[in-house]
Protein backbone atom coordinates (compact mmCIF):
# COMPACT_ATOMS: atom_id res chain seq x y z
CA UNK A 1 99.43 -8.57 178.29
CA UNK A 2 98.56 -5.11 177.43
CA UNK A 3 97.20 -4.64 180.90
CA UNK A 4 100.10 -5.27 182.69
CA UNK A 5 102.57 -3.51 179.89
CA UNK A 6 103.84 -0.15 181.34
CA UNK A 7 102.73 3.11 179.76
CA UNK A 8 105.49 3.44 177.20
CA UNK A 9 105.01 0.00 176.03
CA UNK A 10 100.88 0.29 176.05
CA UNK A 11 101.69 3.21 173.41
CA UNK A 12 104.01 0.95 171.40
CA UNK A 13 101.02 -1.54 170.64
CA UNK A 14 98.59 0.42 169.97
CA UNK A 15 100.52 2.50 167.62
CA UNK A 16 101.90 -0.74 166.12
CA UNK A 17 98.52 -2.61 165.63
CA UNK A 18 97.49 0.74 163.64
CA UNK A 19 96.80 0.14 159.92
CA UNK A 20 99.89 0.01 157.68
CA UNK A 21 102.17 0.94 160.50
CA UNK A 22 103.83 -2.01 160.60
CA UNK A 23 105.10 -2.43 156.90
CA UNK A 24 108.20 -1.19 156.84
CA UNK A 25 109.04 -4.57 159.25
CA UNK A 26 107.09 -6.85 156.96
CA UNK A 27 108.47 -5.53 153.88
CA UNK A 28 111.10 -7.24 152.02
CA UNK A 29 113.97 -5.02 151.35
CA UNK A 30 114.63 -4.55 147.58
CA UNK A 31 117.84 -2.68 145.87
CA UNK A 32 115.44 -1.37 143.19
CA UNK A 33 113.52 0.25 145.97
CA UNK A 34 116.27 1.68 148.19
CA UNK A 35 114.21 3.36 150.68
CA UNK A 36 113.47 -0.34 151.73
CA UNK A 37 117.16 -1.56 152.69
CA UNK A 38 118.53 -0.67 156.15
CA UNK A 39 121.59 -1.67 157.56
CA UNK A 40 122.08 -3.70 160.79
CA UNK A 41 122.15 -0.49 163.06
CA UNK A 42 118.90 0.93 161.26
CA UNK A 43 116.94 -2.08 161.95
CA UNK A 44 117.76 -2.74 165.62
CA UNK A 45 116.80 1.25 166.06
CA UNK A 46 113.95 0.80 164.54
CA UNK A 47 112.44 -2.36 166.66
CA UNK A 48 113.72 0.03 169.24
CA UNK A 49 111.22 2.55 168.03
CA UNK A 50 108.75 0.17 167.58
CA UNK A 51 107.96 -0.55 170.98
CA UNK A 52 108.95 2.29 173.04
CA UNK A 53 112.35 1.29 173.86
CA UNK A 54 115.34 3.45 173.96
CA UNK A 55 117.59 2.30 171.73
CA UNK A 56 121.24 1.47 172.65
CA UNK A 57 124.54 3.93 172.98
CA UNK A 58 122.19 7.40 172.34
CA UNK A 59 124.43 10.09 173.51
CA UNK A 60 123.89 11.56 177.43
CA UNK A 61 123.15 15.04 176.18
CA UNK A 62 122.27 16.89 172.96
CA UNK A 63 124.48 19.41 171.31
CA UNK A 64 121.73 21.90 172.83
CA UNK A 65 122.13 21.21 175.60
CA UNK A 66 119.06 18.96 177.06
CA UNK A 67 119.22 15.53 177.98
CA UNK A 68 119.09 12.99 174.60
CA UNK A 69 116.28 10.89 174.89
CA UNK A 70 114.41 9.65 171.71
CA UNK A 71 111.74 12.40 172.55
CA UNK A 72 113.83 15.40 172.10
CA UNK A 73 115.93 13.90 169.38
CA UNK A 74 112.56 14.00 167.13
CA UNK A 75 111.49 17.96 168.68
CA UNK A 76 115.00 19.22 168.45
CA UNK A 77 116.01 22.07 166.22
CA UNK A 78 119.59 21.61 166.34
CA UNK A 79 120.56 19.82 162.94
CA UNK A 80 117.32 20.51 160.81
CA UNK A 81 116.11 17.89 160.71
CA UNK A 82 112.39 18.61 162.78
CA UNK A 83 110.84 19.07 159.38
CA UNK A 84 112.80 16.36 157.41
CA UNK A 85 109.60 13.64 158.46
CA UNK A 86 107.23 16.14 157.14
CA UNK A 87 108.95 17.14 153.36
CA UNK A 88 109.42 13.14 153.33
CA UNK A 89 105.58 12.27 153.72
CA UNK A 90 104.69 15.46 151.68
CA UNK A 91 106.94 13.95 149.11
CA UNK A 92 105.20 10.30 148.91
CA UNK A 93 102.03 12.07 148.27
CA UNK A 94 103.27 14.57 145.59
CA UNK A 95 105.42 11.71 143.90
CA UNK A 96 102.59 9.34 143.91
CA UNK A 97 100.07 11.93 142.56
CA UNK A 98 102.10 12.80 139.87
CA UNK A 99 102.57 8.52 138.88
CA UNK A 100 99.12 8.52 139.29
CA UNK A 101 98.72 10.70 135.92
CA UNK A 102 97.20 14.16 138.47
CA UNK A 103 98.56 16.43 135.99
CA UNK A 104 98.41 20.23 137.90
CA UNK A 105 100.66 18.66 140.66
CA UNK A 106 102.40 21.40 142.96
CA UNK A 107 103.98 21.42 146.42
CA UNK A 108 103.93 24.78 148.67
CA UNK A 109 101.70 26.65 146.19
CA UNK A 110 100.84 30.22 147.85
CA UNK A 111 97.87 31.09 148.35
CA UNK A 112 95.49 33.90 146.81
CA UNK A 113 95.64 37.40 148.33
CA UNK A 114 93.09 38.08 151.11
CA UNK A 115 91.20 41.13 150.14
CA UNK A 116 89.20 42.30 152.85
CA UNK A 117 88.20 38.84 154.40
CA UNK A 118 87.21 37.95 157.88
CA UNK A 119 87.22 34.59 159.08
CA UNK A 120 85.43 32.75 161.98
CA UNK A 121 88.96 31.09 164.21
CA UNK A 122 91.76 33.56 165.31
CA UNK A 123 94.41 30.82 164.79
CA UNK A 124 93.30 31.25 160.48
CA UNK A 125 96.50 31.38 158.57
CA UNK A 126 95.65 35.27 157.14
CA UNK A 127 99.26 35.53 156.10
CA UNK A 128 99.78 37.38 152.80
CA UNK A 129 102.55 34.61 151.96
CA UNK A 130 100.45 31.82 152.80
CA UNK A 131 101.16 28.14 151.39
CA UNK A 132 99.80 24.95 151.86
CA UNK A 133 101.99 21.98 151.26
CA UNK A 134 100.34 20.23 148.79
CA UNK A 135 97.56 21.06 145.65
CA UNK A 136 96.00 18.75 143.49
CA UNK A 137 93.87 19.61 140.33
CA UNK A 138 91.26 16.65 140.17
CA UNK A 139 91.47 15.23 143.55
CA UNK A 140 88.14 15.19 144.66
CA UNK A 141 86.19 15.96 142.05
CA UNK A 142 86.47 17.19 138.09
CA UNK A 143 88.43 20.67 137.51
CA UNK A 144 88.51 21.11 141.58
CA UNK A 145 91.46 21.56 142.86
CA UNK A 146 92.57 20.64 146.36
CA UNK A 147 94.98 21.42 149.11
CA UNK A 148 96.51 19.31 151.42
CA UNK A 149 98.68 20.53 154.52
CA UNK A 150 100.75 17.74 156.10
CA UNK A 151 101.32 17.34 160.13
CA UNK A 152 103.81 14.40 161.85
CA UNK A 153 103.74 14.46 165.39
CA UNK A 154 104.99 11.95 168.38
CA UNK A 155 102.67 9.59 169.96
CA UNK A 156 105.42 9.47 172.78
CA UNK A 157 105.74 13.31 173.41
CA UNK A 158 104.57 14.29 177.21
CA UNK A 159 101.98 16.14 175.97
CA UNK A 160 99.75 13.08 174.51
CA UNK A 161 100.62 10.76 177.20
CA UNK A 162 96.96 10.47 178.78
CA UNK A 163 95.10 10.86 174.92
CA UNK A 164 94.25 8.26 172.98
CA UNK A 165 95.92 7.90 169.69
CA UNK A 166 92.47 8.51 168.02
CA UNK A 167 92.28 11.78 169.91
CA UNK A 168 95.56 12.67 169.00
CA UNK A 169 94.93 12.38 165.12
CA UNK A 170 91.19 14.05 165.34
CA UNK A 171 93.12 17.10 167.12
CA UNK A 172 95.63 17.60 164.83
CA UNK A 173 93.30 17.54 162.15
CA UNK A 174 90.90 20.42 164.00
CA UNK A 175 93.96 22.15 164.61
CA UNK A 176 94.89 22.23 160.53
CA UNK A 177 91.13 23.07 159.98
CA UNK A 178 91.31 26.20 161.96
CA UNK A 179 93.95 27.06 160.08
CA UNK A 180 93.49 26.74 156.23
CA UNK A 181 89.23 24.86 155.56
CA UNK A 182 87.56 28.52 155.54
CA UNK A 183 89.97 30.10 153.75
CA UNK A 184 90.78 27.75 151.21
CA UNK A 185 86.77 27.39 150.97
CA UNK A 186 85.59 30.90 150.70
CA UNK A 187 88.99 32.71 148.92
CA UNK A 188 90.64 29.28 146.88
CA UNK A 189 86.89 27.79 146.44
CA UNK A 190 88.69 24.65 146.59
CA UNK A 191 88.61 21.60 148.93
CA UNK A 192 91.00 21.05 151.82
CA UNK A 193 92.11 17.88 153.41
CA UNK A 194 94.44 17.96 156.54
CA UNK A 195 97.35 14.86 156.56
CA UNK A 196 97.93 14.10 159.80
CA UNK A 197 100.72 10.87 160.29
CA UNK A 198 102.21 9.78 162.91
CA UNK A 199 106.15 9.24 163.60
CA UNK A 200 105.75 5.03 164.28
CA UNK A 201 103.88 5.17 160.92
CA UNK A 202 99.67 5.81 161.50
CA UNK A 203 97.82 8.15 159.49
CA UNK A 204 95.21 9.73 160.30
CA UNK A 205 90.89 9.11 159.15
CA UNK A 206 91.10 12.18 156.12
CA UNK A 207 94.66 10.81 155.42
CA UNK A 208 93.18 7.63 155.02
CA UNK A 209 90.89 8.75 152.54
CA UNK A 210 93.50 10.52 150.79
CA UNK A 211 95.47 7.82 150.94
CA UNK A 212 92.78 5.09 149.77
CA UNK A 213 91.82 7.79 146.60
CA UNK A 214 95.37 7.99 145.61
CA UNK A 215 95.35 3.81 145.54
CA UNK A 216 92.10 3.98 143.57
CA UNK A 217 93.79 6.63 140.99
CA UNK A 218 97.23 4.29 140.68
CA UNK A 219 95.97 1.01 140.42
CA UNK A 220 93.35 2.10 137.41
CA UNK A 221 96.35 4.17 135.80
CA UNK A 222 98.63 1.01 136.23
CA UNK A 223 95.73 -2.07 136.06
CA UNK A 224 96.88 -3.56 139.21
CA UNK A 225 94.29 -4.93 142.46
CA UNK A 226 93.72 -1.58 144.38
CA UNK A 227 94.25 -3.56 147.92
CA UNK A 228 98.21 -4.28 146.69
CA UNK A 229 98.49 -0.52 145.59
CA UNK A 230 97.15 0.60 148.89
CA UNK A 231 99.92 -1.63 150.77
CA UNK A 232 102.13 -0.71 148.39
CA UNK A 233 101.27 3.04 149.49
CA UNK A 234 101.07 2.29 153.00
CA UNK A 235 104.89 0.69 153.30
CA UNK A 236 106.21 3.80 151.41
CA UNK A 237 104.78 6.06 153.59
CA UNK A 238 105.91 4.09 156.80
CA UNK A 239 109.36 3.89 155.26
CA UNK A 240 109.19 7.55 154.76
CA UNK A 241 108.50 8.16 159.17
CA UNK A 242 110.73 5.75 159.97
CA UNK A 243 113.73 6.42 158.16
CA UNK A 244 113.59 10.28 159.13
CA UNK A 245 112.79 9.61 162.75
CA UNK A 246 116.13 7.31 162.35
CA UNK A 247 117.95 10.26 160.92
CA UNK A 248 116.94 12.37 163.90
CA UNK A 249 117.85 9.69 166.34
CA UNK A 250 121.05 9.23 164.87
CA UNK A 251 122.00 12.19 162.36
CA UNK A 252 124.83 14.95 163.41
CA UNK A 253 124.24 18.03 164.86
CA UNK A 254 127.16 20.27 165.32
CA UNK A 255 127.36 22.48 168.07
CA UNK A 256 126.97 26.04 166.66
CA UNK A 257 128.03 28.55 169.29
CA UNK A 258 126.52 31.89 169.25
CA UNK A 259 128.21 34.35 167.32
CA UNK A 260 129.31 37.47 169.18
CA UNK A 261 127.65 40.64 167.69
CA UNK A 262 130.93 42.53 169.10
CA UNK A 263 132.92 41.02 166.27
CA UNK A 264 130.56 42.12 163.36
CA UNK A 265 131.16 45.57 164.93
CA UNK A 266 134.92 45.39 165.07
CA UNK A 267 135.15 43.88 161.80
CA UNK A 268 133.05 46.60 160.08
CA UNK A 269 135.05 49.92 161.69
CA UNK A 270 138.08 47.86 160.41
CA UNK A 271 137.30 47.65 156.61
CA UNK A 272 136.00 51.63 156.79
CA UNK A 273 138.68 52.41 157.97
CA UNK A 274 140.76 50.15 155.55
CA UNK A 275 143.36 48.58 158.20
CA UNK A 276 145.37 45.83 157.43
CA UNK A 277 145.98 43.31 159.92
């Protein structure tokens, strides 16, 4: 069947066969858990999203001015809401940590001062106001703390259309190497672990690990099997991508004309001069 499935669809299974990304449709919805419970319009979007499809009565155009397709209405700026997927998976992990009984527990922590150092990649963060999105005292090892730096992209986008979904994820996570492993190494002398998820709900290999460490941490704290922790995990986090991609499909974004710098002008010779209109 795959074979004769069209691109978009080819996508849609391979994303949906990959490990926990299908929870948030096996899941039984639960009022104590309200990030479980979607209403009728949520759910159809979301089998919509599922397999590639573009879900019904999407506006022609987008208050920027590009055609609305599901694409664009997870890349576009207009509403703010391009970085809601990524504070919502940062937050699973830092919430989970912290039930977990991690006690030195901090998201966006800065990073030290550089003071002189040179590193090997030209796309290293060296910014003097440097964060990370996640630290962890403990992680890894005893006393050791370590950083985490989160990254949601869309399997769909143009751009991965000929890679592999495997390729996708092992980029991503060379990409956030580049960035932050040497310094966080040599300046932090800490550990660094990139978190790379996609939007239908995948996570990446050194998510994985994260993600399986975190179970391991829970389940002792709480005396539960680690394999119902680690689907526990899993559905919260695919909750988490799928109710902010819904958001973006569906979530307002006023038009916000430019304003004219001509005004700001007017305006100011008015008040020095102290007329009243």
């Amino acid at each position: 069947i795959e074979g004769k499935a069209a691109d978009g669809l080819k996508i849609a299974i391979k994303q949906a066969c990959e490990k926990g990304a299908s929870s948030c449709v096996a899941a039984r919805p639960r009022y104590a858990h309200p990030w479980t419970v979607l209403h009728n319009g949520e759910f159809r979007d979301a089998i919509y999203l599922r397999y590639g499809w573009e879900p019904p009565n999407l506006p022609e155009t987008c208050k920027c001015g590009a055609p609305f397709n599901v694409t664009h209405a997870i890349q576009c700026m207009h509403g703010g809401f391009r970085g809601l997927m990524h504070n919502e998976v940062n937050y699973v992990f830092y919430d989970t940590a912290k039930q977990a009984g991690f006690k030195d527990v901090v998201m966006e922590p800065e990073l030290q001062l550089l003071s002189g150092e040179a590193f090997k990649y030209k796309s290293a963060n060296s910014d003097e106001e440097a964060r990370s999105d996640l630290r962890i005292l403990g992680f890894w090892s005893r006393q050791r703390r370590a950083f985490f730096d989160v990254t949601a992209f869309s399997p769909f986008a143009r751009s991965y259309k000929n890679k592999s979904l495997s390729s996708c994820f092992t980029m991503h996570e060379k990409r956030k190497k580049r960035e932050y492993l040497e310094r966080i190494r040599n300046v932090e002398h800490a550990d660094f672990t990139p978190l790379v998820v996609a939007t239908t709900g995948g996570i990446g290999p050194e998510g994985s690990m994260m993600l399986k460490r975190l179970a391991w941490s829970l389940a002792e704290k709480r005396e539960m099997h680690i394999s119902v922790v680690a689907g526990w995990l899993r559905c919260r986090l695919s909750f988490a991508t799928l109710r902010s991609a819904l958001v973006c499909l569906r979530g307002s974004r006023p038009f916000r004309p430019k304003k004219d710098k001509t005004d700001d002008v007017i305006d100011l010779a008015v008040s020095q001069c102290k007329i009243e209109y």
